[in-house]
PDB file of N, CA and C in Angstrom:
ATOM      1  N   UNK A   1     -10.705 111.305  42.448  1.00  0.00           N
ATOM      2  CA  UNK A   1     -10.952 112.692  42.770  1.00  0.00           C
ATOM      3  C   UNK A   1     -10.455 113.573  41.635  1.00  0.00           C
ATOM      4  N   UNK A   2     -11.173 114.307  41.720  1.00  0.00           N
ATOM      5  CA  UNK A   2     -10.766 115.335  40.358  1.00  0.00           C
ATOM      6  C   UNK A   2     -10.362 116.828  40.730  1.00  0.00           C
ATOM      7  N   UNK A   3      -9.568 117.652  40.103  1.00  0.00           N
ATOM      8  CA  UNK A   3      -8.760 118.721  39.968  1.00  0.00           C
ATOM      9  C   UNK A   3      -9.869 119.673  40.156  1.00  0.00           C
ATOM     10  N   UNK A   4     -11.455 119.384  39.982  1.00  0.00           N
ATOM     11  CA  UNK A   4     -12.369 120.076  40.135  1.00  0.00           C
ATOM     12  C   UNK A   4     -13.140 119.885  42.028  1.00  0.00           C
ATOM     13  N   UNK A   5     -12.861 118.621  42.268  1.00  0.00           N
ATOM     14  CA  UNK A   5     -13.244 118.428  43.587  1.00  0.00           C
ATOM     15  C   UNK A   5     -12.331 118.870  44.540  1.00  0.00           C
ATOM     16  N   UNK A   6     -11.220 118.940  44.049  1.00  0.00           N
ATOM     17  CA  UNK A   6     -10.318 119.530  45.151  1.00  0.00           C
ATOM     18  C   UNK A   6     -10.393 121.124  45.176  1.00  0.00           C
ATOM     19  N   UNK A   7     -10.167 121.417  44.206  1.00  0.00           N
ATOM     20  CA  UNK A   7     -10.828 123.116  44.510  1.00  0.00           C
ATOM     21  C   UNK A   7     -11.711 123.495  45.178  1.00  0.00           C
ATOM     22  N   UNK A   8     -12.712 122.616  45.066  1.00  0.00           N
ATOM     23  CA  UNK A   8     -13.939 123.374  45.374  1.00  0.00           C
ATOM     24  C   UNK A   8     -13.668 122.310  47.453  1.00  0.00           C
ATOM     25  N   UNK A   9     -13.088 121.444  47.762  1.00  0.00           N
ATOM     26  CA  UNK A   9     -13.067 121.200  49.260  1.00  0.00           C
ATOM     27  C   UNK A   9     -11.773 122.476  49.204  1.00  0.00           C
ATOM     28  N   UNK A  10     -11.067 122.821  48.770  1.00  0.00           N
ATOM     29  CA  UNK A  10      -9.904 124.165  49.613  1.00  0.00           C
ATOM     30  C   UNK A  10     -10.590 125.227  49.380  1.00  0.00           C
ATOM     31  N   UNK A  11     -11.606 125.735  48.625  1.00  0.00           N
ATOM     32  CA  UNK A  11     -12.362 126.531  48.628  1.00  0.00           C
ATOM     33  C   UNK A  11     -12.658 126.880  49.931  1.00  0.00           C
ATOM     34  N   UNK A  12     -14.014 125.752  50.695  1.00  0.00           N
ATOM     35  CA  UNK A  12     -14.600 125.587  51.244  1.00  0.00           C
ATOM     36  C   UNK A  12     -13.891 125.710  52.836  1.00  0.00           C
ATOM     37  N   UNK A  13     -12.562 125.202  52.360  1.00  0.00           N
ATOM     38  CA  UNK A  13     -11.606 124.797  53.676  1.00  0.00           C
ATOM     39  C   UNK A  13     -11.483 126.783  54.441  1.00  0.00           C
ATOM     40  N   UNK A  14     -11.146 127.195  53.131  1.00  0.00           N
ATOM     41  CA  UNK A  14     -11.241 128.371  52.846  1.00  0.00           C
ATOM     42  C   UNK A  14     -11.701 129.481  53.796  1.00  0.00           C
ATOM     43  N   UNK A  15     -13.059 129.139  53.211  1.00  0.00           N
ATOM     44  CA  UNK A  15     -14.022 129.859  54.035  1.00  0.00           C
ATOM     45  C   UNK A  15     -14.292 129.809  55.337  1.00  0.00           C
ATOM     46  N   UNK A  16     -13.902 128.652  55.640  1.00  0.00           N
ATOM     47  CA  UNK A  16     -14.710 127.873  56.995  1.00  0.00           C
ATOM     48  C   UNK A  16     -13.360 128.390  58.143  1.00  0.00           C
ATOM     49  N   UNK A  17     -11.875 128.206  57.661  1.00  0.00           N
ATOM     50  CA  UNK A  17     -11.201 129.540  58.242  1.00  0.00           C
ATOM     51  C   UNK A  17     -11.070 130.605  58.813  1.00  0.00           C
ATOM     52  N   UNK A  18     -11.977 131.282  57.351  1.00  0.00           N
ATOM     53  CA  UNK A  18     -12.235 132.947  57.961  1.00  0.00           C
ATOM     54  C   UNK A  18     -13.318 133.074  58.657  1.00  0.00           C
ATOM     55  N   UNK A  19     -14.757 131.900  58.455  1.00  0.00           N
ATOM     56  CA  UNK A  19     -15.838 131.639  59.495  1.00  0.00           C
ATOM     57  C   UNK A  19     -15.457 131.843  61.277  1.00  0.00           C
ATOM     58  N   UNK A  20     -14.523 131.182  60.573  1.00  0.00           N
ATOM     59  CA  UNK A  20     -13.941 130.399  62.372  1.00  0.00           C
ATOM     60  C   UNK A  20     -13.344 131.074  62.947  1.00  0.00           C
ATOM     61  N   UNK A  21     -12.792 132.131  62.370  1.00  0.00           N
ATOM     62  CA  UNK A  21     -11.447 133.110  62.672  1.00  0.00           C
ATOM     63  C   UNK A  21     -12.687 134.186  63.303  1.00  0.00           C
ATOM     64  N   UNK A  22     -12.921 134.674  62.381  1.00  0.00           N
ATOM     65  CA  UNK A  22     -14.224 135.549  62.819  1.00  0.00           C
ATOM     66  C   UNK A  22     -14.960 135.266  64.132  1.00  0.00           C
ATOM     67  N   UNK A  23     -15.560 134.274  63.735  1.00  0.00           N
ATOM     68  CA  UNK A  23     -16.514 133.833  64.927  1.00  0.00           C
ATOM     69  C   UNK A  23     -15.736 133.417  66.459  1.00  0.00           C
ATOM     70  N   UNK A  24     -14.617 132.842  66.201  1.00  0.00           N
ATOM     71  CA  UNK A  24     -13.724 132.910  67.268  1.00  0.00           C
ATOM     72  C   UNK A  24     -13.027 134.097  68.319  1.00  0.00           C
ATOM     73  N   UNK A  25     -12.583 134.985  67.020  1.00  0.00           N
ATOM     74  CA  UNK A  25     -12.044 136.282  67.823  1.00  0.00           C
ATOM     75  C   UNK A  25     -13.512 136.833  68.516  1.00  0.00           C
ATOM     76  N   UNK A  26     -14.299 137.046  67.864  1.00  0.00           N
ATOM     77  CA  UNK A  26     -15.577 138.104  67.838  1.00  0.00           C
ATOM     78  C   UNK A  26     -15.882 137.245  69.977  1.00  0.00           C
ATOM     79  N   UNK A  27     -15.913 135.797  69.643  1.00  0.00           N
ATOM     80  CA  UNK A  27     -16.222 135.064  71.112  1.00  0.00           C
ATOM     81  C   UNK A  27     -15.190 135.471  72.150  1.00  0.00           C
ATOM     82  N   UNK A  28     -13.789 135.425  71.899  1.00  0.00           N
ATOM     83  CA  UNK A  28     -12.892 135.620  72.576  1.00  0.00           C
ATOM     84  C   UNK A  28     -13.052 137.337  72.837  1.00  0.00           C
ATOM     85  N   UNK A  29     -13.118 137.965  72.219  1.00  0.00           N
ATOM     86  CA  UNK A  29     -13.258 139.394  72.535  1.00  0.00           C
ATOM     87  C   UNK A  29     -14.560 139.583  74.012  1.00  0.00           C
ATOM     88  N   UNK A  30     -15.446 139.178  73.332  1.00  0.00           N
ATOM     89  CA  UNK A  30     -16.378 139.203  74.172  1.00  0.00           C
ATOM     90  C   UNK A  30     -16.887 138.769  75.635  1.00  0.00           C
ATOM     91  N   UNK A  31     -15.638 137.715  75.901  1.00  0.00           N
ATOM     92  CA  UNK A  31     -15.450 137.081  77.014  1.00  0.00           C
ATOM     93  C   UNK A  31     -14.040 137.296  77.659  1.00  0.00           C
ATOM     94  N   UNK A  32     -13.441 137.406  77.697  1.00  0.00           N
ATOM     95  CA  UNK A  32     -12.154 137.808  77.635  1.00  0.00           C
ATOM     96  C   UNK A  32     -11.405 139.383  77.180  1.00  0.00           C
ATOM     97  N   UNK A  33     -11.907 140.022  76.577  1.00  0.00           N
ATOM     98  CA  UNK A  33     -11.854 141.147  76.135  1.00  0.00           C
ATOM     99  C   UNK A  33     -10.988 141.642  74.761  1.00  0.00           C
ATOM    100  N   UNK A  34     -10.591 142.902  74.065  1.00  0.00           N
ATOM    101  CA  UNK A  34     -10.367 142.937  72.957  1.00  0.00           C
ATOM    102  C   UNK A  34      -9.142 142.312  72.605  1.00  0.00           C
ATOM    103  N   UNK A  35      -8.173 142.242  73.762  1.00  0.00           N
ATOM    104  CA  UNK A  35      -6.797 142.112  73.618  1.00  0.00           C
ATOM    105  C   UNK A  35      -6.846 140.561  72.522  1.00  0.00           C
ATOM    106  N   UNK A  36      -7.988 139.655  73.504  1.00  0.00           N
ATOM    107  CA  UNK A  36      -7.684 138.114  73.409  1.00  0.00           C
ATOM    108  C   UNK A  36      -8.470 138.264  72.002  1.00  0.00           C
ATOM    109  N   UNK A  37      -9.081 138.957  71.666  1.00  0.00           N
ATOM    110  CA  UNK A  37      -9.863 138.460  70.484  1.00  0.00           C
ATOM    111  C   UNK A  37      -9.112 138.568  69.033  1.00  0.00           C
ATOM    112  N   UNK A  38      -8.518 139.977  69.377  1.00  0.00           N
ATOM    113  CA  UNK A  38      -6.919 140.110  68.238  1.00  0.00           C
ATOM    114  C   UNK A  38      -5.723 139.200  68.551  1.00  0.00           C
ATOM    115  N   UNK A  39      -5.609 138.492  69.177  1.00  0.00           N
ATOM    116  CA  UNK A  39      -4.659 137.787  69.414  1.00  0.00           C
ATOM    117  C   UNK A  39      -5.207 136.213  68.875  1.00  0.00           C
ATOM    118  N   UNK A  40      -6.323 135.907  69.054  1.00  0.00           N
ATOM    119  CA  UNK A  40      -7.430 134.468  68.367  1.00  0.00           C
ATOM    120  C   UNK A  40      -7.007 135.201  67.126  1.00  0.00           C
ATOM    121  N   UNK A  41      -7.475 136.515  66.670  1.00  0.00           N
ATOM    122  CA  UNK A  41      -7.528 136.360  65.118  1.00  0.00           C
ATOM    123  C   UNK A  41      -5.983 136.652  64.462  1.00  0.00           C
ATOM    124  N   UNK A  42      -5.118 136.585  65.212  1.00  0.00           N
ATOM    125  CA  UNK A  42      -3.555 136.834  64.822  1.00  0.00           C
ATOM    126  C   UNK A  42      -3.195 135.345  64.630  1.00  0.00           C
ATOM    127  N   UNK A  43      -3.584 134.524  65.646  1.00  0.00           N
ATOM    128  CA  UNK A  43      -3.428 133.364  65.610  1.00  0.00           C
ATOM    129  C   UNK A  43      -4.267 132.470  64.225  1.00  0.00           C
ATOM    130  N   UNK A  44      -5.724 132.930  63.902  1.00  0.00           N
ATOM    131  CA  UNK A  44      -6.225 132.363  62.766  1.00  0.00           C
ATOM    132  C   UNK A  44      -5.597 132.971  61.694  1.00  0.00           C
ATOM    133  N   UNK A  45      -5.022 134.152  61.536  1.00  0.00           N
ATOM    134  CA  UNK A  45      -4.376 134.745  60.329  1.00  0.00           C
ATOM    135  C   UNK A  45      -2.957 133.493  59.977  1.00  0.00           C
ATOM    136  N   UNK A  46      -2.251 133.173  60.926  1.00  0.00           N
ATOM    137  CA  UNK A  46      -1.397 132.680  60.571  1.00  0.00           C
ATOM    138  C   UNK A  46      -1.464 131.322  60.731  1.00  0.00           C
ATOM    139  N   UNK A  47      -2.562 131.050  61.266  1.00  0.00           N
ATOM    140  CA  UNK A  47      -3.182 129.371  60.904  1.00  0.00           C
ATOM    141  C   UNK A  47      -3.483 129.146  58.843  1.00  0.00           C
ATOM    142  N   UNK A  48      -4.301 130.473  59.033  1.00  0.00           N
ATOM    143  CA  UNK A  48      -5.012 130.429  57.441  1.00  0.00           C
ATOM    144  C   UNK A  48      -3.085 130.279  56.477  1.00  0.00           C
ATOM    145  N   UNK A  49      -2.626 131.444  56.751  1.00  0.00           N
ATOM    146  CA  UNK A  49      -1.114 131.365  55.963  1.00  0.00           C
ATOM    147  C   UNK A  49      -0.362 129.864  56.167  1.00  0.00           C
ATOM    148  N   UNK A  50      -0.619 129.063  57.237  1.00  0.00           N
ATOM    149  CA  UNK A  50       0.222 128.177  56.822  1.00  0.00           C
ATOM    150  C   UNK A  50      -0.503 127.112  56.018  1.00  0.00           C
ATOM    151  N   UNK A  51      -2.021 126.633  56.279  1.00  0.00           N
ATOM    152  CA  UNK A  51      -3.036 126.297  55.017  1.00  0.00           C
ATOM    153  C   UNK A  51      -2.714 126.289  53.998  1.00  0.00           C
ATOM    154  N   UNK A  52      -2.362 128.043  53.485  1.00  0.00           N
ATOM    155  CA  UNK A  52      -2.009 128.369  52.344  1.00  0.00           C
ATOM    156  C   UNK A  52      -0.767 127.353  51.774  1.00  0.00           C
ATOM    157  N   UNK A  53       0.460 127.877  52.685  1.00  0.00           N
ATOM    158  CA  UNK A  53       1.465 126.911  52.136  1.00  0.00           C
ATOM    159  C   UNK A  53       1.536 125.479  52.387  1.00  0.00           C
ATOM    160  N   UNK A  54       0.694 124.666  52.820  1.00  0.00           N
ATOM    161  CA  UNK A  54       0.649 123.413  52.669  1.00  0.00           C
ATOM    162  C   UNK A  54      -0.378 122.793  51.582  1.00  0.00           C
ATOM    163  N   UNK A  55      -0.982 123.724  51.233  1.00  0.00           N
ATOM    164  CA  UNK A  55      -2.096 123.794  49.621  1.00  0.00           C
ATOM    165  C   UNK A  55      -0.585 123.781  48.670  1.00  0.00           C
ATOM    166  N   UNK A  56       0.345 124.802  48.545  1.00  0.00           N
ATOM    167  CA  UNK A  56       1.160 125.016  47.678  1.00  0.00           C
ATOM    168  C   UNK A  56       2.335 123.960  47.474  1.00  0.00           C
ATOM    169  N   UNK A  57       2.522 123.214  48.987  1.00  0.00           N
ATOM    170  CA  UNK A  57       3.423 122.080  48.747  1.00  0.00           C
ATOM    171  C   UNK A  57       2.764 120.941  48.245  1.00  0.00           C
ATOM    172  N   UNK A  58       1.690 120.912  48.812  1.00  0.00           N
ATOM    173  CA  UNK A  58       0.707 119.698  48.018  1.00  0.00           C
ATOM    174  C   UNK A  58       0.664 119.974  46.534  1.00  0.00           C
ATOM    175  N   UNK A  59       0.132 121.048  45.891  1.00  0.00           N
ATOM    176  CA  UNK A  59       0.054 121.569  44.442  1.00  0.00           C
ATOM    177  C   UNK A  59       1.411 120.941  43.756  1.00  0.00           C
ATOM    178  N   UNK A  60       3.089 121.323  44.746  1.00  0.00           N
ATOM    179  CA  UNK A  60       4.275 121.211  43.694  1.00  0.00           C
ATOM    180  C   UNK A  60       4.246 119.633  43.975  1.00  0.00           C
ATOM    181  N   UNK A  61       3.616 118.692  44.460  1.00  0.00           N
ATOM    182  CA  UNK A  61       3.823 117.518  44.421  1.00  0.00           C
ATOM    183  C   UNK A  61       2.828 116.388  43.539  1.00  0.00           C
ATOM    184  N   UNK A  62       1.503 117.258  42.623  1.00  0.00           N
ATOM    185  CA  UNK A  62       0.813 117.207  41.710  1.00  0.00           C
ATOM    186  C   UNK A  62       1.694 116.852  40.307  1.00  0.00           C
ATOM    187  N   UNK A  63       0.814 116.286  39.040  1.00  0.00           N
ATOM    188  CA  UNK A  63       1.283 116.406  37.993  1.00  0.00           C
ATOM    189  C   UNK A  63       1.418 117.145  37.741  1.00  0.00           C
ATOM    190  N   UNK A  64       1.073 118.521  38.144  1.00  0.00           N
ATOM    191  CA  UNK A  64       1.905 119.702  36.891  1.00  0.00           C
ATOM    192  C   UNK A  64       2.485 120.744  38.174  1.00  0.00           C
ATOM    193  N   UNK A  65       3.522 120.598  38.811  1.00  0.00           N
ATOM    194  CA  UNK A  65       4.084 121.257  39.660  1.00  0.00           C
ATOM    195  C   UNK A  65       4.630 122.795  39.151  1.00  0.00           C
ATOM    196  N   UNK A  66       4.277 123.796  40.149  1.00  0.00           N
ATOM    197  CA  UNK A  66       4.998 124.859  39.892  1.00  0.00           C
ATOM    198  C   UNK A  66       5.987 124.929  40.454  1.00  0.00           C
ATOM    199  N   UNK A  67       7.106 125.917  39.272  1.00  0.00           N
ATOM    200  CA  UNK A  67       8.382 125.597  40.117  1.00  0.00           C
ATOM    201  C   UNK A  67       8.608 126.807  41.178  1.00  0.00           C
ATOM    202  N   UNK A  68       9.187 126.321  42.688  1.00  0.00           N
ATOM    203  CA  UNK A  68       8.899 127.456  43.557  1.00  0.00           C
ATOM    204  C   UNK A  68      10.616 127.062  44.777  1.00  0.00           C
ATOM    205  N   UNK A  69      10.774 128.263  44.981  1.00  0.00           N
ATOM    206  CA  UNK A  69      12.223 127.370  45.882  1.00  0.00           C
ATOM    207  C   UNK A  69      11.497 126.845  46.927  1.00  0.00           C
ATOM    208  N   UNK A  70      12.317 125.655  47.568  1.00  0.00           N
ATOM    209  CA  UNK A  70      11.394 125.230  48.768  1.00  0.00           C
ATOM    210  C   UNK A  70      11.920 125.951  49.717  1.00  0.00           C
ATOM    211  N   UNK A  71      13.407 126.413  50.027  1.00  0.00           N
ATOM    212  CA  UNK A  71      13.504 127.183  51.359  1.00  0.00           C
ATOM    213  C   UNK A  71      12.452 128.370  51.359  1.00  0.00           C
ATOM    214  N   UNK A  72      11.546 128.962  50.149  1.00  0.00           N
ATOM    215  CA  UNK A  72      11.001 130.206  50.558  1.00  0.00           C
ATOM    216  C   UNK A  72      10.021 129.868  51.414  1.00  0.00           C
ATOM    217  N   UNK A  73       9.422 128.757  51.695  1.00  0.00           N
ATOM    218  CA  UNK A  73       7.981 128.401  52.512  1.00  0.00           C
ATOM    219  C   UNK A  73       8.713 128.361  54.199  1.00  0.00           C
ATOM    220  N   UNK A  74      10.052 127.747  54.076  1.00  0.00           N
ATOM    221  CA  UNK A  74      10.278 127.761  55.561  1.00  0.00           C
ATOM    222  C   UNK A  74      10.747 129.417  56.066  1.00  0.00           C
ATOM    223  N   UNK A  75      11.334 130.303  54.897  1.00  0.00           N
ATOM    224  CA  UNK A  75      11.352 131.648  55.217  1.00  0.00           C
ATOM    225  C   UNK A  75       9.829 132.271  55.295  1.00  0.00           C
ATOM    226  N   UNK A  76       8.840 132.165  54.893  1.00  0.00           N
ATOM    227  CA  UNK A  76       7.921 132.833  55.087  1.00  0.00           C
ATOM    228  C   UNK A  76       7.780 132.387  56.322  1.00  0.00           C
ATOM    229  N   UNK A  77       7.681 131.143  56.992  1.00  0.00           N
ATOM    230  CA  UNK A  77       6.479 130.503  57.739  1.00  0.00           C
ATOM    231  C   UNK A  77       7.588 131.144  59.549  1.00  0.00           C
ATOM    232  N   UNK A  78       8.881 131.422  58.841  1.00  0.00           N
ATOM    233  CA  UNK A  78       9.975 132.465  60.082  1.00  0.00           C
ATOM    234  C   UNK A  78       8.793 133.408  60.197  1.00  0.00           C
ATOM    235  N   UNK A  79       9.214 133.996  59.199  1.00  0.00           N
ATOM    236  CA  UNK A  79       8.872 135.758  59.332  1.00  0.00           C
ATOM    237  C   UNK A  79       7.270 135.955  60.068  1.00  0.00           C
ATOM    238  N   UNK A  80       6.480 134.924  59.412  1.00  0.00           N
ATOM    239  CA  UNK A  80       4.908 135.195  59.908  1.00  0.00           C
ATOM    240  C   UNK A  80       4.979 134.726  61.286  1.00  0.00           C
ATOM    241  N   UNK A  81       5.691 133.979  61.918  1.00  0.00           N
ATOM    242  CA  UNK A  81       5.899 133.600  63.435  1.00  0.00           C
ATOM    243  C   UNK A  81       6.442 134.144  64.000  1.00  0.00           C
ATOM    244  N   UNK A  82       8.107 134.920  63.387  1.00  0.00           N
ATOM    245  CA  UNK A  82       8.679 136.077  64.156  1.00  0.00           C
ATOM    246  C   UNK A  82       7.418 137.416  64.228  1.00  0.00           C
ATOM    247  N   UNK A  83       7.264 137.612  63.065  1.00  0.00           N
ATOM    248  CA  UNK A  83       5.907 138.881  63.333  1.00  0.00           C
ATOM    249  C   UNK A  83       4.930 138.807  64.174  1.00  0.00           C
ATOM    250  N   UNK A  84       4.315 137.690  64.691  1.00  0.00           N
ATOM    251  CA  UNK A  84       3.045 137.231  65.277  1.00  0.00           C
ATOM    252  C   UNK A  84       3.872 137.249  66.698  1.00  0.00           C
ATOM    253  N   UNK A  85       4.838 136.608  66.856  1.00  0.00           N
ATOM    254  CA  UNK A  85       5.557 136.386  68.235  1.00  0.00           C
ATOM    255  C   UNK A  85       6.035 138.046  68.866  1.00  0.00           C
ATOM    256  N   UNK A  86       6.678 138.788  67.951  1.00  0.00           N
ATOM    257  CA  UNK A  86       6.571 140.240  68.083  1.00  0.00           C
ATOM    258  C   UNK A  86       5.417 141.501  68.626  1.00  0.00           C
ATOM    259  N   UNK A  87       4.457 141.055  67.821  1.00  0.00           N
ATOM    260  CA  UNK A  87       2.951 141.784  68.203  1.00  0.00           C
ATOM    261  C   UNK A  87       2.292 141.123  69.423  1.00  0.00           C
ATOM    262  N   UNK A  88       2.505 139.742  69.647  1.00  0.00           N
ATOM    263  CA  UNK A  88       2.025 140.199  70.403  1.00  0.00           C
ATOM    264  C   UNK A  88       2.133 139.888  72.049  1.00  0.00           C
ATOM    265  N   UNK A  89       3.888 139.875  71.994  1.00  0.00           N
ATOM    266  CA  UNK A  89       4.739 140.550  73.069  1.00  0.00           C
ATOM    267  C   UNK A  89       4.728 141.703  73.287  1.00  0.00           C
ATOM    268  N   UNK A  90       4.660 142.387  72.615  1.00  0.00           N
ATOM    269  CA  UNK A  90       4.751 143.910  72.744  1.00  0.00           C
ATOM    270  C   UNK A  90       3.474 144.590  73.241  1.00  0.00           C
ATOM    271  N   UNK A  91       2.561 143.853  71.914  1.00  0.00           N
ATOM    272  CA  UNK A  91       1.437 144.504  72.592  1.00  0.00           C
ATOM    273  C   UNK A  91       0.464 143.753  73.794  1.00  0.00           C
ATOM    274  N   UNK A  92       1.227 142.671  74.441  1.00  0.00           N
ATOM    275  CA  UNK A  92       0.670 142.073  75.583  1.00  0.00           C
ATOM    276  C   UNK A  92      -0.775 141.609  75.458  1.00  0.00           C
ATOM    277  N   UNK A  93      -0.566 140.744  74.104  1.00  0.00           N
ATOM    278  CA  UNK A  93      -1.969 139.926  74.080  1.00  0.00           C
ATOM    279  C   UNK A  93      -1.838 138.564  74.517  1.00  0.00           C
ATOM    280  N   UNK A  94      -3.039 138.409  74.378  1.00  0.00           N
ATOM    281  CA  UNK A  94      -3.150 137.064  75.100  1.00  0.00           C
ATOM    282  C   UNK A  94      -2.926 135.607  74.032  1.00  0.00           C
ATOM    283  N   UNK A  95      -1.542 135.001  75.152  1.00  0.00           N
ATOM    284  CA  UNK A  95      -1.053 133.971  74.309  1.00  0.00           C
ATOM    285  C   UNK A  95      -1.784 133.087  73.868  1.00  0.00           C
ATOM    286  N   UNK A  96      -2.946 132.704  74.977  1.00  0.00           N
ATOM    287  CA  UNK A  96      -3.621 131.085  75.012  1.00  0.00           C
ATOM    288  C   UNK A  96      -4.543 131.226  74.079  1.00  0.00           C
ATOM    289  N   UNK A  97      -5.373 132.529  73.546  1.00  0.00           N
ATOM    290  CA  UNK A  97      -5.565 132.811  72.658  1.00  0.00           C
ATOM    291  C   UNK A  97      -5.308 132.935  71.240  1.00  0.00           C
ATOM    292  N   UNK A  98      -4.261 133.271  71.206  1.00  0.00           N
ATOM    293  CA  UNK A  98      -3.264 133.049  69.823  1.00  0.00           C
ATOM    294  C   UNK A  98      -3.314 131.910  69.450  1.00  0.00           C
ATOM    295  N   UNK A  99      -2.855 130.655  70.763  1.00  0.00           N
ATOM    296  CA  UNK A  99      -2.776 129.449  70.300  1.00  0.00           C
ATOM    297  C   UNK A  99      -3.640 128.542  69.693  1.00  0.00           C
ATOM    298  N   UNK A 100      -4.849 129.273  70.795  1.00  0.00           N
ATOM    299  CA  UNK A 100      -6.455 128.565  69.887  1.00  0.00           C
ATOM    300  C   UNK A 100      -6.278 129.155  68.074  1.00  0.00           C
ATOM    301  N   UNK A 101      -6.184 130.069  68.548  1.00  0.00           N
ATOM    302  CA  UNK A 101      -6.271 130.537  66.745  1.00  0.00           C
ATOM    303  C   UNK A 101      -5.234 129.759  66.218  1.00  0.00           C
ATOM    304  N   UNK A 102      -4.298 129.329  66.287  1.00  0.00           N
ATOM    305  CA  UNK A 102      -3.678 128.546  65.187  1.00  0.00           C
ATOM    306  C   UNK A 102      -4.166 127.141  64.973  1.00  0.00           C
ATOM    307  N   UNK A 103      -5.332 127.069  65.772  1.00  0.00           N
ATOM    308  CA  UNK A 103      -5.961 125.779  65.774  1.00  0.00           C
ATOM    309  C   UNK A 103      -7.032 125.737  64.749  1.00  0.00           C
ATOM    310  N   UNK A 104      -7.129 127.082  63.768  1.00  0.00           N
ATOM    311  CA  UNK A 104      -8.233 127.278  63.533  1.00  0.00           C
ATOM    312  C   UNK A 104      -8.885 126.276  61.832  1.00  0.00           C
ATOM    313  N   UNK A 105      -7.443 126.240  61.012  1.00  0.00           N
ATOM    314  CA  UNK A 105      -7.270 125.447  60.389  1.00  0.00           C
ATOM    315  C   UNK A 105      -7.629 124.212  60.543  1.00  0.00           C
ATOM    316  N   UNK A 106      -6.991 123.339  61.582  1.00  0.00           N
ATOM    317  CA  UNK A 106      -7.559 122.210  61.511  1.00  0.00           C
ATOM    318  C   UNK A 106      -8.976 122.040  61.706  1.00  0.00           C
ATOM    319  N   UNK A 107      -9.717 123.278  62.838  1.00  0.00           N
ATOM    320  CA  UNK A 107     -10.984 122.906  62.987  1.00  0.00           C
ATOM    321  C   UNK A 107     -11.701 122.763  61.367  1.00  0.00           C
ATOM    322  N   UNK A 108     -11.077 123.553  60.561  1.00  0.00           N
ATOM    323  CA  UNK A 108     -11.842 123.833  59.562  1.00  0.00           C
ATOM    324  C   UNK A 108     -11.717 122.620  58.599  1.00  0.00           C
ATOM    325  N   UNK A 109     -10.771 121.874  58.803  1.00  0.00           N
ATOM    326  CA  UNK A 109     -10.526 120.532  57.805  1.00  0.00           C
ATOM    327  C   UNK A 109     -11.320 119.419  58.456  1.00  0.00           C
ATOM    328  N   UNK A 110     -11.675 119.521  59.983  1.00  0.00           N
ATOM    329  CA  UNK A 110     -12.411 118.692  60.164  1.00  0.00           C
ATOM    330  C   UNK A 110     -13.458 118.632  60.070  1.00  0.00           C
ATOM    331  N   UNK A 111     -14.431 120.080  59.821  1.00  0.00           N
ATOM    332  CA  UNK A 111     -15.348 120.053  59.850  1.00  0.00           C
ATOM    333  C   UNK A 111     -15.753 119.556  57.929  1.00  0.00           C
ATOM    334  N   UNK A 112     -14.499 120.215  57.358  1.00  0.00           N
ATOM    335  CA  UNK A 112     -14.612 119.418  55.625  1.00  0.00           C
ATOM    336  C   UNK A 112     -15.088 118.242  56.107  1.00  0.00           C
ATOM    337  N   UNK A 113     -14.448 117.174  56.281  1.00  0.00           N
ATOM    338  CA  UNK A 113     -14.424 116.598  56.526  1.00  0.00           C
ATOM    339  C   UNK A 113     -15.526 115.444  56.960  1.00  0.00           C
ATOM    340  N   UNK A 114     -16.087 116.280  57.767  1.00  0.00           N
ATOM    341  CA  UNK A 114     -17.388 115.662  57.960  1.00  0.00           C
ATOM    342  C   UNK A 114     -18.965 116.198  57.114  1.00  0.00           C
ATOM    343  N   UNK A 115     -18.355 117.142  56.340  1.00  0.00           N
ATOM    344  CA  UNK A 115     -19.317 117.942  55.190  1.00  0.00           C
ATOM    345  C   UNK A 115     -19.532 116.728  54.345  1.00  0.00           C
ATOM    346  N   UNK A 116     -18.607 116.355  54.352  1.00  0.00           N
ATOM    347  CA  UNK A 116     -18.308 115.771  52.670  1.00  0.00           C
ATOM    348  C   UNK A 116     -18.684 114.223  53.244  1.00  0.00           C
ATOM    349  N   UNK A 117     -18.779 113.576  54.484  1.00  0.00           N
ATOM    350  CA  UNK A 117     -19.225 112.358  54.902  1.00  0.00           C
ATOM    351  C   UNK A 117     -20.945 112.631  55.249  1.00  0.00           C
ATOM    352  N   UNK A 118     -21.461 114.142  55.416  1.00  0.00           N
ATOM    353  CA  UNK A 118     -22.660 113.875  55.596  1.00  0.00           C
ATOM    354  C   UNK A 118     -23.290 114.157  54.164  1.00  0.00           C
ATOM    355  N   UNK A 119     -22.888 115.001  53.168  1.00  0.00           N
ATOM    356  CA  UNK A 119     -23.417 115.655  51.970  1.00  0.00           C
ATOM    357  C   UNK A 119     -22.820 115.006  51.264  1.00  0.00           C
ATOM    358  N   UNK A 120     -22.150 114.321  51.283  1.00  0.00           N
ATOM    359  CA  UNK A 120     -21.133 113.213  49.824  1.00  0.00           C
ATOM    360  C   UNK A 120     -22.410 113.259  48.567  1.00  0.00           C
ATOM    361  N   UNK A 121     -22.199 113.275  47.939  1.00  0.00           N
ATOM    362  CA  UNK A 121     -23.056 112.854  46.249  1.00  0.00           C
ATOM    363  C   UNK A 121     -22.190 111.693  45.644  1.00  0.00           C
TER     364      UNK A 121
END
């Protein structure tokens, strides 16, 4: 695998994220109402952020690692869960919702996943 194929599947992983995030809240809103649909996409926001930092721990474990402290990934990954756990207590959204959204990531690696087993070259 090459430094060029992996970009272009986290690219893709990428997109299929904010696809999902989108298309998820937009469903949850619509059935459930606005509360649950911001609460799906609070939940895909911080699905996509932890993506992010497991792209970045994978990256420092590459041949050419950047140097990064490691406690900052477990301080971010506080703060984006204290914040998310905050909003949306307060603003009384809907949990089971949230939770789907943090699911949203994996949907999106699986569906790589099977991209790349039906379209392989």
């Amino acid at each position: 695998m090459t430094n060029e194929f992996y970009e272009r599947v986290v690219r893709r992983i990428g997109w299929m994220i904010l696809a999902l995030g989108v298309a998820g809240a937009s469903a949850a809103a619509i059935w459930k109402g606005l509360p649950a649909g911001v609460a799906f996409l609070i939940g895909a926001g911080i699905s996509y952020g932890s993506f992010r930092v497991w792209r970045r721990f994978a990256d420092a474990l590459g041949p050419d690692p950047k140097k990064t402290n490691p406690s900052l990934y477990a301080v971010r990954m506080i703060a984006v869960v204290a914040g998310a756990w905050v909003i949306i207590k307060f603003l009384r959204l809907n949990l089971a919702a949230a939770a789907l959204g943090l699911l949203v990531s994996g949907a999106a690696v699986v569906l790589e996943i099977l991209y790349e087993l039906i379209y392989a070259s």
